[in-house]
PDB file of N, CA and C in Angstrom:
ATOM      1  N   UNK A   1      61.011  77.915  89.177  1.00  0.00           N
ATOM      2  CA  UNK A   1      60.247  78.192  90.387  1.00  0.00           C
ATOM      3  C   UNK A   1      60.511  79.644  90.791  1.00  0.00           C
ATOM      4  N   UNK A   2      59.452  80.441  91.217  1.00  0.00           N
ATOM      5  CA  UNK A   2      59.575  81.701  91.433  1.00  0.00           C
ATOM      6  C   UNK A   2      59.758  81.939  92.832  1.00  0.00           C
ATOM      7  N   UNK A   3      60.796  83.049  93.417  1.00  0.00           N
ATOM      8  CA  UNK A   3      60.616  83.168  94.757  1.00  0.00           C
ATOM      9  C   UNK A   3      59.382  83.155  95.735  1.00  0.00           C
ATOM     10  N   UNK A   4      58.241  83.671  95.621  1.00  0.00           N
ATOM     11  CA  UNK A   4      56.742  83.098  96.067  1.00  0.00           C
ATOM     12  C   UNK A   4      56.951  82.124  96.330  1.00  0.00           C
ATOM     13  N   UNK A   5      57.463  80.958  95.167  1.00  0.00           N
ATOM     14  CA  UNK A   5      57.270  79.537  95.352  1.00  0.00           C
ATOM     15  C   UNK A   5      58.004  78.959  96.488  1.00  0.00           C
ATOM     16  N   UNK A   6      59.685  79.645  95.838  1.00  0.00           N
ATOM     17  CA  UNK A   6      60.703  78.555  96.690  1.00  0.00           C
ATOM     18  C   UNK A   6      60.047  78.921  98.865  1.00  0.00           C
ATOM     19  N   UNK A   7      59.544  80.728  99.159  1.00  0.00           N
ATOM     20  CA  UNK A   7      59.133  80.740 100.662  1.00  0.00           C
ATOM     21  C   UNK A   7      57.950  79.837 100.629  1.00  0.00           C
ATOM     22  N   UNK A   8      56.419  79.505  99.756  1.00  0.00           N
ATOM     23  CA  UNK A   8      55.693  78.992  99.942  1.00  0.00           C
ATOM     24  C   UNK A   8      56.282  77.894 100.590  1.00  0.00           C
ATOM     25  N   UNK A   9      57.458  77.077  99.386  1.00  0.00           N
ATOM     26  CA  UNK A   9      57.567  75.179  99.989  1.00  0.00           C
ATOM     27  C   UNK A   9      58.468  75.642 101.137  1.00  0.00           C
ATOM     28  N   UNK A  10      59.170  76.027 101.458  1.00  0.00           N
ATOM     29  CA  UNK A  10      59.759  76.139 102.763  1.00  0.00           C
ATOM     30  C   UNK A  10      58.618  76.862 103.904  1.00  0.00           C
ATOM     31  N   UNK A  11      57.987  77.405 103.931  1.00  0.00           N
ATOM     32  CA  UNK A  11      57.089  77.692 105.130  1.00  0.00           C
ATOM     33  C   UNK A  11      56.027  76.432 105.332  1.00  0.00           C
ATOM     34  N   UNK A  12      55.692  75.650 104.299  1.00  0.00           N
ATOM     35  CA  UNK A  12      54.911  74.767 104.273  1.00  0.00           C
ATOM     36  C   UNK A  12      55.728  73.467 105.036  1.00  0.00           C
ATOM     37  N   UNK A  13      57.310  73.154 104.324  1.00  0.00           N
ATOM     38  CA  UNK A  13      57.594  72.553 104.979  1.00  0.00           C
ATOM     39  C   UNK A  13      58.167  72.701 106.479  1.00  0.00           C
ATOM     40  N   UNK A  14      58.075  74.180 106.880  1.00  0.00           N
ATOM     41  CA  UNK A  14      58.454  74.407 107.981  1.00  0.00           C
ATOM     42  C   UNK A  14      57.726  73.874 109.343  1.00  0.00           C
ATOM     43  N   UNK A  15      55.546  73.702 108.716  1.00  0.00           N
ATOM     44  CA  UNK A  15      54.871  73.794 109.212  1.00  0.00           C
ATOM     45  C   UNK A  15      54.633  72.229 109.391  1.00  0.00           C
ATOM     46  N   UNK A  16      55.046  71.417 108.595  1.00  0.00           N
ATOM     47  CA  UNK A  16      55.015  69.677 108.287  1.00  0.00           C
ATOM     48  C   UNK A  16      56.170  69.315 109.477  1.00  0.00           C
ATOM     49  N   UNK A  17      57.382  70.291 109.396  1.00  0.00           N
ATOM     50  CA  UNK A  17      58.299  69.864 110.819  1.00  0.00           C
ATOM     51  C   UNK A  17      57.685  69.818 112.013  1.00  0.00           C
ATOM     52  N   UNK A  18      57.158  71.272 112.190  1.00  0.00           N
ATOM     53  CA  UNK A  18      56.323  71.410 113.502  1.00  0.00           C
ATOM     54  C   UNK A  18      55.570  70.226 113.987  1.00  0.00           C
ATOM     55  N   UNK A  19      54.744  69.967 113.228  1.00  0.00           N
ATOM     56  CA  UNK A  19      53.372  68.539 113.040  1.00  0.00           C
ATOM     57  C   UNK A  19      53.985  67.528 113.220  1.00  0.00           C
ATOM     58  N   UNK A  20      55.550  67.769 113.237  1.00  0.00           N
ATOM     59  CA  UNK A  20      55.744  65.869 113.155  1.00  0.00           C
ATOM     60  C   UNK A  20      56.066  65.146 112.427  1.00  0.00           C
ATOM     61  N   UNK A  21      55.730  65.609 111.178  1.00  0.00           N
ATOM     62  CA  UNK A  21      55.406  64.816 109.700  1.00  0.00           C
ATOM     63  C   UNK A  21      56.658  64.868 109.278  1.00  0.00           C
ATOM     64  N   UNK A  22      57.317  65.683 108.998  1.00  0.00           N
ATOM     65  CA  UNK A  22      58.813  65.643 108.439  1.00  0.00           C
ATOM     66  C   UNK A  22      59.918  65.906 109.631  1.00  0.00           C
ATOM     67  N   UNK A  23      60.748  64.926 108.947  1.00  0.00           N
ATOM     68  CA  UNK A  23      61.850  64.574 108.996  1.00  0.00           C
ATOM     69  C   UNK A  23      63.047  65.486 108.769  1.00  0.00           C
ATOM     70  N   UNK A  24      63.914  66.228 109.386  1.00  0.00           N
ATOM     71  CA  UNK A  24      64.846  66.820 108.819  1.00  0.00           C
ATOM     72  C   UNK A  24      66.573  66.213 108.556  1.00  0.00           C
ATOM     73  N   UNK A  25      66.791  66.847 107.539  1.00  0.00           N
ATOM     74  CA  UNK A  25      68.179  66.257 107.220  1.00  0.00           C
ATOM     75  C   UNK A  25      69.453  66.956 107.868  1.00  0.00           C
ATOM     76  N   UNK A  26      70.641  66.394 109.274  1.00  0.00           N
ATOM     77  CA  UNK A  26      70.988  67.426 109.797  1.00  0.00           C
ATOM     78  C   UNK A  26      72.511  67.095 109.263  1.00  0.00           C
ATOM     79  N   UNK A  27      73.465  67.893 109.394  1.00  0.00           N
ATOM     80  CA  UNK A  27      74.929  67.593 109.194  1.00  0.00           C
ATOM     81  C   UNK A  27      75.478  68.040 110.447  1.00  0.00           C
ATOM     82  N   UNK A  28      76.521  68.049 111.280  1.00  0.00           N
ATOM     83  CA  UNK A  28      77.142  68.312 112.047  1.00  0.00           C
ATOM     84  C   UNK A  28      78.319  68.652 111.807  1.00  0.00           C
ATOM     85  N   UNK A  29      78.793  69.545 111.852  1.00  0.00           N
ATOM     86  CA  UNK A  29      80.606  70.179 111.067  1.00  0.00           C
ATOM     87  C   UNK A  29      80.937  70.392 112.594  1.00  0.00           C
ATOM     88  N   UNK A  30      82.319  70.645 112.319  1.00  0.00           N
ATOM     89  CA  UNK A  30      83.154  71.404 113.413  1.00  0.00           C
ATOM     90  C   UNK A  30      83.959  72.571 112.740  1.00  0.00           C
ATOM     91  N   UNK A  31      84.899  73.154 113.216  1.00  0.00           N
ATOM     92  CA  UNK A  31      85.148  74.175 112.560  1.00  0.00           C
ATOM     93  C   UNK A  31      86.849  74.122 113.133  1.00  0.00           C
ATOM     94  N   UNK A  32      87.806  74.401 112.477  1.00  0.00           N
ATOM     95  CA  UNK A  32      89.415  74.413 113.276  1.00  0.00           C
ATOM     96  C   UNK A  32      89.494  75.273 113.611  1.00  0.00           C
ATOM     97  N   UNK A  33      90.537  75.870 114.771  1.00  0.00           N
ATOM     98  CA  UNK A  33      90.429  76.994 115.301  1.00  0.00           C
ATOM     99  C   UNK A  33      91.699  77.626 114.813  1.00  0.00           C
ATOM    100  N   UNK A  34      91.791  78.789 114.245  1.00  0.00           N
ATOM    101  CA  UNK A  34      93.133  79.108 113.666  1.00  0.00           C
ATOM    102  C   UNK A  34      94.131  79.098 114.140  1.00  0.00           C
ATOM    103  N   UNK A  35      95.545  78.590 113.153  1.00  0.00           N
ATOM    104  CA  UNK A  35      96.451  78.450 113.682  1.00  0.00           C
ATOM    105  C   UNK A  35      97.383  79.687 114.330  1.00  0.00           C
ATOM    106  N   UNK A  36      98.352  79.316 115.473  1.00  0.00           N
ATOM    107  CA  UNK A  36      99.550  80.033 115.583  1.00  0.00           C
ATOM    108  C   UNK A  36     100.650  79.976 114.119  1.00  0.00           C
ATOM    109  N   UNK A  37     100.856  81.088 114.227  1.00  0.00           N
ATOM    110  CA  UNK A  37     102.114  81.584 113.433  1.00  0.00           C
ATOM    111  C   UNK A  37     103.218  81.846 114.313  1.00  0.00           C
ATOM    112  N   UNK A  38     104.325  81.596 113.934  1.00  0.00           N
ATOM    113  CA  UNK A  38     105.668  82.057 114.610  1.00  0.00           C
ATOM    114  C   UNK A  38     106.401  83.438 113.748  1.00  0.00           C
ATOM    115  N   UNK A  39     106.957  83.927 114.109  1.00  0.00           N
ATOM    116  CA  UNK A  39     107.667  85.072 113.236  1.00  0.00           C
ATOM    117  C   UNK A  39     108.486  84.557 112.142  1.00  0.00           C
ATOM    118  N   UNK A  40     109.212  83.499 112.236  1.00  0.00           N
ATOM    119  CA  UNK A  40     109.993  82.904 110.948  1.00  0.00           C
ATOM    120  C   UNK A  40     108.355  81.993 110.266  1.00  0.00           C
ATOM    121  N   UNK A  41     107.820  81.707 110.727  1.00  0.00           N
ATOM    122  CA  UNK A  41     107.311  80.580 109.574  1.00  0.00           C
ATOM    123  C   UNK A  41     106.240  82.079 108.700  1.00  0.00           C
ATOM    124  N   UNK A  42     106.019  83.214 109.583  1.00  0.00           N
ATOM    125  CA  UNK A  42     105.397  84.445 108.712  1.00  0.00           C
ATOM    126  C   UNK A  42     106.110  84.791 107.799  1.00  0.00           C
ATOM    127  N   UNK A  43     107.482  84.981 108.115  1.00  0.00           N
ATOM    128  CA  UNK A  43     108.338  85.769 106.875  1.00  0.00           C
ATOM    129  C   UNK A  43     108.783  84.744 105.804  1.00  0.00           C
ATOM    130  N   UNK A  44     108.639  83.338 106.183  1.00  0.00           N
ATOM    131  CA  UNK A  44     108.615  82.306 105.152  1.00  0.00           C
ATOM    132  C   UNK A  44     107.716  82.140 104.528  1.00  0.00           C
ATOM    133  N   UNK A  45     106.263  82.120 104.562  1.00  0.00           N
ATOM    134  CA  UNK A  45     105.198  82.392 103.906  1.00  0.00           C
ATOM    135  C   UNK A  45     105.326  83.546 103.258  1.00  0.00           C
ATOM    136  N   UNK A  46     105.714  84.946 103.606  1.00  0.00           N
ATOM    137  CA  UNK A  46     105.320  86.419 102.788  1.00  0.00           C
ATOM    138  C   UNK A  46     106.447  85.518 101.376  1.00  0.00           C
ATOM    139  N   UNK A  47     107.704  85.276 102.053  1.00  0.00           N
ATOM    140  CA  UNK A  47     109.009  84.979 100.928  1.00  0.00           C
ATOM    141  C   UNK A  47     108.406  84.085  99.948  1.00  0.00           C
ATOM    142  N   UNK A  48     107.849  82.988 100.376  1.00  0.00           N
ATOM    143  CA  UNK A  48     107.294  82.163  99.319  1.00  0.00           C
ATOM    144  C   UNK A  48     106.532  82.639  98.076  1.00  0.00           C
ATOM    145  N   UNK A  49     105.667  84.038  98.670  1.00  0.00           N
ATOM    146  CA  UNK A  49     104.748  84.635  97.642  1.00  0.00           C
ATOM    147  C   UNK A  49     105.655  85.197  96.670  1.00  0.00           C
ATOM    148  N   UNK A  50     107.089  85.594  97.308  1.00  0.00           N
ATOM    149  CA  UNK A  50     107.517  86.711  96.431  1.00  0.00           C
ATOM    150  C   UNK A  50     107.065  87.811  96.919  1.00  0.00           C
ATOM    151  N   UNK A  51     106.318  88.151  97.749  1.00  0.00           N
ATOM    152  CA  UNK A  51     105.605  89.479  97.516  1.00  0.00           C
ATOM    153  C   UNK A  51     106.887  90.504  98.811  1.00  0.00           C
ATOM    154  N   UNK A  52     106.950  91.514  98.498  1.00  0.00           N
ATOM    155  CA  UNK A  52     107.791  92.668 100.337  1.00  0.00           C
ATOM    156  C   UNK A  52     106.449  93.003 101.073  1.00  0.00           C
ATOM    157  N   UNK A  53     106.986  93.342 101.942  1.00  0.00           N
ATOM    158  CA  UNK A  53     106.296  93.089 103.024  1.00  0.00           C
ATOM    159  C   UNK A  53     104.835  94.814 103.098  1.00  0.00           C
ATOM    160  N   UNK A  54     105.634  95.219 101.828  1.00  0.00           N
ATOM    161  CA  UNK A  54     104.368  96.157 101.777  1.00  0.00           C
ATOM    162  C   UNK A  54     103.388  95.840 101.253  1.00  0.00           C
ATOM    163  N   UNK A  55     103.451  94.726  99.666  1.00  0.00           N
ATOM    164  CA  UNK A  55     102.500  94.034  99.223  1.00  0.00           C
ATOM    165  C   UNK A  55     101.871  92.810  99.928  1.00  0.00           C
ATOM    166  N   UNK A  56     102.478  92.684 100.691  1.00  0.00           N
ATOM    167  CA  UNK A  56     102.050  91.138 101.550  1.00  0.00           C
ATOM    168  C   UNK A  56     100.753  92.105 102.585  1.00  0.00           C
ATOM    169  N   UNK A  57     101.405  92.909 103.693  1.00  0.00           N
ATOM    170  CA  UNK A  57     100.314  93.420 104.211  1.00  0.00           C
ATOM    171  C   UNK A  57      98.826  94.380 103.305  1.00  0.00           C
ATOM    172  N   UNK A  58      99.153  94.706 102.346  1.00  0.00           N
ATOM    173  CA  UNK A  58      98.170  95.330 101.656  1.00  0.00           C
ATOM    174  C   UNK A  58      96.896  93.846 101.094  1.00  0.00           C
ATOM    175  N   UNK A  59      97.915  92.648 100.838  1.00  0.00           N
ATOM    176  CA  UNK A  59      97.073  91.236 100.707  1.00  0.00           C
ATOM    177  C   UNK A  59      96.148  90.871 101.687  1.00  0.00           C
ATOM    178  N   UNK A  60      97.018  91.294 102.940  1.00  0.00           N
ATOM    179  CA  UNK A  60      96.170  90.842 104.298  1.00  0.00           C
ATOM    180  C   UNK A  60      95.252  91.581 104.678  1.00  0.00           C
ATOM    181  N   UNK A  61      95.674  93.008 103.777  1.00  0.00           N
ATOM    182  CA  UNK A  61      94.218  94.072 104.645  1.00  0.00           C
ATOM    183  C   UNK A  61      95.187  94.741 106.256  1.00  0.00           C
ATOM    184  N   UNK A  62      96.610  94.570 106.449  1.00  0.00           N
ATOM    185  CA  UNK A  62      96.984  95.332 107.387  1.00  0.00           C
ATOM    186  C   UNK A  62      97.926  96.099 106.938  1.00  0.00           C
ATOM    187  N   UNK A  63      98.113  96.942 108.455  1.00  0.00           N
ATOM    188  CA  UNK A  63      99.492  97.828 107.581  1.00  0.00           C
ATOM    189  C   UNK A  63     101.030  96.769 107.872  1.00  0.00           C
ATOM    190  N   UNK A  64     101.805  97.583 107.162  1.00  0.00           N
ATOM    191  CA  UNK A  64     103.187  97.132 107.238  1.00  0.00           C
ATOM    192  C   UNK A  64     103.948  97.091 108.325  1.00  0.00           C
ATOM    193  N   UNK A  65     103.378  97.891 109.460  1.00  0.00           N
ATOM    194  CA  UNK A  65     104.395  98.385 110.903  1.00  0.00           C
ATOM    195  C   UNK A  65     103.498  96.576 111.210  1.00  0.00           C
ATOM    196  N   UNK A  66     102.555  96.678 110.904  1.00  0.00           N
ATOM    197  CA  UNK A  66     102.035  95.209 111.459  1.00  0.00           C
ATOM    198  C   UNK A  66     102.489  93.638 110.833  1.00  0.00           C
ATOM    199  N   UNK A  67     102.854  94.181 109.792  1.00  0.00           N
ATOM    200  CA  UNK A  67     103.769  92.335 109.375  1.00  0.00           C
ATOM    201  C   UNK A  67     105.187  92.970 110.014  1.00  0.00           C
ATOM    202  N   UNK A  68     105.792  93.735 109.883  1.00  0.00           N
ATOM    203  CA  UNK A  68     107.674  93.864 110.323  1.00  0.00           C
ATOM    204  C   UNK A  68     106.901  93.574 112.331  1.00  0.00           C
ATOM    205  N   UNK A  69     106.032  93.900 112.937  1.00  0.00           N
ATOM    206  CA  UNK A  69     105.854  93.532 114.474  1.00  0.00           C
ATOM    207  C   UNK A  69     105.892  91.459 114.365  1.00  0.00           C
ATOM    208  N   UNK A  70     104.880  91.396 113.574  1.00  0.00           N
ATOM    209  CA  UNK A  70     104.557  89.851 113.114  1.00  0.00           C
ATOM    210  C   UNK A  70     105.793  89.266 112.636  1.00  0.00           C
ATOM    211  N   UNK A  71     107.053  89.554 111.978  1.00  0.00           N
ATOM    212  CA  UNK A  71     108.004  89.258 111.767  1.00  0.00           C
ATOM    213  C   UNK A  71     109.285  89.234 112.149  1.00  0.00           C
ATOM    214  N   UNK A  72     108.949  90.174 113.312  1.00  0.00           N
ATOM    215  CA  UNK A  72     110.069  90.515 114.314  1.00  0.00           C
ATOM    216  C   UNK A  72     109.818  89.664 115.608  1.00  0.00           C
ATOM    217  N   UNK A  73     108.448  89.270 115.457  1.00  0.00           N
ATOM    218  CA  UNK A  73     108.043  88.318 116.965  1.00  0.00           C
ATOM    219  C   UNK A  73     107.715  89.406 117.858  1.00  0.00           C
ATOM    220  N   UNK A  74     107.513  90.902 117.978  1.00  0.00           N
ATOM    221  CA  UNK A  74     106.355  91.855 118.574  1.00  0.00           C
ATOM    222  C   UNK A  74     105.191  91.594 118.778  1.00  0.00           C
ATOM    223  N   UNK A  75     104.287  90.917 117.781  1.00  0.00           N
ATOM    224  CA  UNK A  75     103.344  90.973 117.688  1.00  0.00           C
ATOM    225  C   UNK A  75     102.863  89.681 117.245  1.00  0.00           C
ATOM    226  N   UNK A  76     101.467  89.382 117.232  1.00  0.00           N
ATOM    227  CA  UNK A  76     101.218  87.957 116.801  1.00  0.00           C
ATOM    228  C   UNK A  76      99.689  87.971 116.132  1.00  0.00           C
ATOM    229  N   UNK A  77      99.521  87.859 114.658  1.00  0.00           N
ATOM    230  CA  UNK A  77      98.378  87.677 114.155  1.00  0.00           C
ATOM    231  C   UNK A  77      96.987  86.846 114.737  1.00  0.00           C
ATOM    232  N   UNK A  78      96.114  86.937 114.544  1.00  0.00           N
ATOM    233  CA  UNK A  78      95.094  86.640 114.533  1.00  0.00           C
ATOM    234  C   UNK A  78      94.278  86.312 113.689  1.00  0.00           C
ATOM    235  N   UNK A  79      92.902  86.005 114.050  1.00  0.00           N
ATOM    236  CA  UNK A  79      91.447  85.581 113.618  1.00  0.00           C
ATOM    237  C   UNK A  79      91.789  85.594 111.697  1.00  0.00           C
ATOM    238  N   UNK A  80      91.446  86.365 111.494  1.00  0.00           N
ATOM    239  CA  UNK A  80      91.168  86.320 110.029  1.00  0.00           C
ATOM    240  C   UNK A  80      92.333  86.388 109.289  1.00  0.00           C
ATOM    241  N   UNK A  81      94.084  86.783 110.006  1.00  0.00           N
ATOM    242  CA  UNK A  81      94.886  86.713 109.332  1.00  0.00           C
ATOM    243  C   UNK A  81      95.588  85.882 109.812  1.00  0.00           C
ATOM    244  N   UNK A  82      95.301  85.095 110.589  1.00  0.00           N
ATOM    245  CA  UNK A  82      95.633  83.040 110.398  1.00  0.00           C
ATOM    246  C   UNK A  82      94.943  82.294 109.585  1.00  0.00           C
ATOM    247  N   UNK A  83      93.630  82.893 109.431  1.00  0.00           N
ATOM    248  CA  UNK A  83      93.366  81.736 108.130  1.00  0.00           C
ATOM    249  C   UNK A  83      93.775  82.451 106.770  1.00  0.00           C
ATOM    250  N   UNK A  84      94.143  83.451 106.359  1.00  0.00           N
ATOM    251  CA  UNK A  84      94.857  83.766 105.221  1.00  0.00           C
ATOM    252  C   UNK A  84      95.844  83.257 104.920  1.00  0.00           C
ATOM    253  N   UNK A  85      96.911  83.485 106.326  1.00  0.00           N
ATOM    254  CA  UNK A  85      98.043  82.662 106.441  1.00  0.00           C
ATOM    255  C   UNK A  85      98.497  81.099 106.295  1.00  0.00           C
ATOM    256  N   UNK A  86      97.369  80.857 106.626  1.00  0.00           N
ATOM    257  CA  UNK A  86      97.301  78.963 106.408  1.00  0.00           C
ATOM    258  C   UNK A  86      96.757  78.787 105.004  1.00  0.00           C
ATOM    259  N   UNK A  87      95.920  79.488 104.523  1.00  0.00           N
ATOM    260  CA  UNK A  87      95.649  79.243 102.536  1.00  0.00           C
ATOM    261  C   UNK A  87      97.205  80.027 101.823  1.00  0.00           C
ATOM    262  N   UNK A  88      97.640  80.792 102.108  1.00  0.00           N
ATOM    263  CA  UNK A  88      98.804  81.181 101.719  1.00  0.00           C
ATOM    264  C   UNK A  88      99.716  80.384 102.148  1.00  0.00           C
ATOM    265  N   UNK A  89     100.460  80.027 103.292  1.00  0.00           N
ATOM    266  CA  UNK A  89     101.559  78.930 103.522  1.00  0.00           C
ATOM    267  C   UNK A  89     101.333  77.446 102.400  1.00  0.00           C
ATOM    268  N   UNK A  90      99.782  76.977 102.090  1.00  0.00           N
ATOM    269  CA  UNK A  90      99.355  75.967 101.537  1.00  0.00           C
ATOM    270  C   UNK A  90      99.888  75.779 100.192  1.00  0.00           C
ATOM    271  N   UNK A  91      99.089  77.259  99.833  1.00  0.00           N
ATOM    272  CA  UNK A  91      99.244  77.604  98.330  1.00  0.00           C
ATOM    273  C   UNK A  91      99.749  78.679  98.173  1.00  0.00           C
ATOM    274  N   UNK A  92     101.132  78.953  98.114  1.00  0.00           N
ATOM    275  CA  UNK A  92     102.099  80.248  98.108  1.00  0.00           C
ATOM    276  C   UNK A  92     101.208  81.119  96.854  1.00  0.00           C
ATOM    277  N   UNK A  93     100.538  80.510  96.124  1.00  0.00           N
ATOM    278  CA  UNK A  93      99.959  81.398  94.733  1.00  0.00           C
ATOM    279  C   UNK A  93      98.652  81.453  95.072  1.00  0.00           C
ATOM    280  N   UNK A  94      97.834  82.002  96.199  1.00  0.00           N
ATOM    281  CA  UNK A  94      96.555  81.857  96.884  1.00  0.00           C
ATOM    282  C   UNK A  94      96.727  83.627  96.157  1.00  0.00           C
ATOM    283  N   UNK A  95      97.343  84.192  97.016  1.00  0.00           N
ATOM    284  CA  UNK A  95      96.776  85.393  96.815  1.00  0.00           C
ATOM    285  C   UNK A  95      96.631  86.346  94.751  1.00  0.00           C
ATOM    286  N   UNK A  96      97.606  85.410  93.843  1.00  0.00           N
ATOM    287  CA  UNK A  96      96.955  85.770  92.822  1.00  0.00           C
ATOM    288  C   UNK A  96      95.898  84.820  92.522  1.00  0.00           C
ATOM    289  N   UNK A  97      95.791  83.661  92.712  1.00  0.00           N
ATOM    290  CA  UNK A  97      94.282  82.785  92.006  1.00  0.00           C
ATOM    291  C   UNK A  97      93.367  83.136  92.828  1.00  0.00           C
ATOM    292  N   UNK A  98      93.448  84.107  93.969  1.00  0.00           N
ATOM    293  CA  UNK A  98      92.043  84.576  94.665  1.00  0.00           C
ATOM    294  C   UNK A  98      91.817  85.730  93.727  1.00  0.00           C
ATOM    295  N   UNK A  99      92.825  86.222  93.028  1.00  0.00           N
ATOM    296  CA  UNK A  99      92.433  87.688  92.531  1.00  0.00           C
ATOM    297  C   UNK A  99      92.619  89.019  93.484  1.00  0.00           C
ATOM    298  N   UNK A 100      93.294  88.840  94.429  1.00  0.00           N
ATOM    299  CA  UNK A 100      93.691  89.704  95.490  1.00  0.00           C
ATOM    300  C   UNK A 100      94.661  90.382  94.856  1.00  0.00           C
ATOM    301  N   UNK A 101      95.791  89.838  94.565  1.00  0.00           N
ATOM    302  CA  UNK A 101      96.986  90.511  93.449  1.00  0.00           C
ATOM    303  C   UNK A 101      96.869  90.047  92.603  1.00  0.00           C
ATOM    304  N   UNK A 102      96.777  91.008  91.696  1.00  0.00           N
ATOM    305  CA  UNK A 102      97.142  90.920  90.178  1.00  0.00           C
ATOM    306  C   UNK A 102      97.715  91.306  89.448  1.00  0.00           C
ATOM    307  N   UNK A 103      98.737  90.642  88.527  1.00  0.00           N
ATOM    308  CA  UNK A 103     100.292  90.986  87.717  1.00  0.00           C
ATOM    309  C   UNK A 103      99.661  91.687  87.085  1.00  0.00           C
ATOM    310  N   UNK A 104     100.339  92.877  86.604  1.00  0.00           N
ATOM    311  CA  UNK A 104     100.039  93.869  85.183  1.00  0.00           C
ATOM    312  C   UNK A 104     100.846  93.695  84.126  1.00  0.00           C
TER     313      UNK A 104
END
């Protein structure tokens, strides 16, 4: 099926919703809201990887003054580096089977 095609059947069926005629199929998710980290359960996660704390923040995408704040209890992660943190605490080997680090 060619793209033409796949907008044709979707505008067509967009227009069969409108009318009445169809039926849509809905799912309802929720979403978790990321977790708190404490300063020991952070530096127990970086330890688990193996990785220092210069390779751990270069994993996360921050700098290093920002995991030693996160590890000292200064500071306290967030949004996108609680859910890193929770696939990493899970799976201590997240960040090489994501392909983020890779052994040479």
């Amino acid at each position: 099926m060619s793209v033409f095609d796949d907008i044709k059947t979707g505008l067509n069926q967009a227009i069969e919703y409108e009318k009445g005629n169809l039926q849509l199929n809905t799912k309802t998710m929720s979403i978790t809201p990321p977790e708190d980290f404490s300063a020991n359960e952070i530096r127990l996660i970086r330890k688990n990887t193996g990785l220092t704390q210069s390779l751990f923040a270069k994993f996360l995408g921050v700098s290093v003054k920002t995991v030693e704040a996160w590890e000292s209890g200064r500071n306290k992660p967030n949004g996108t580096a609680c859910r890193l943190l929770s696939l990493t605490r899970n799976d201590p080997s997240f960040p090489s089977k994501s392909g983020i680090i890779i052994n040479i």
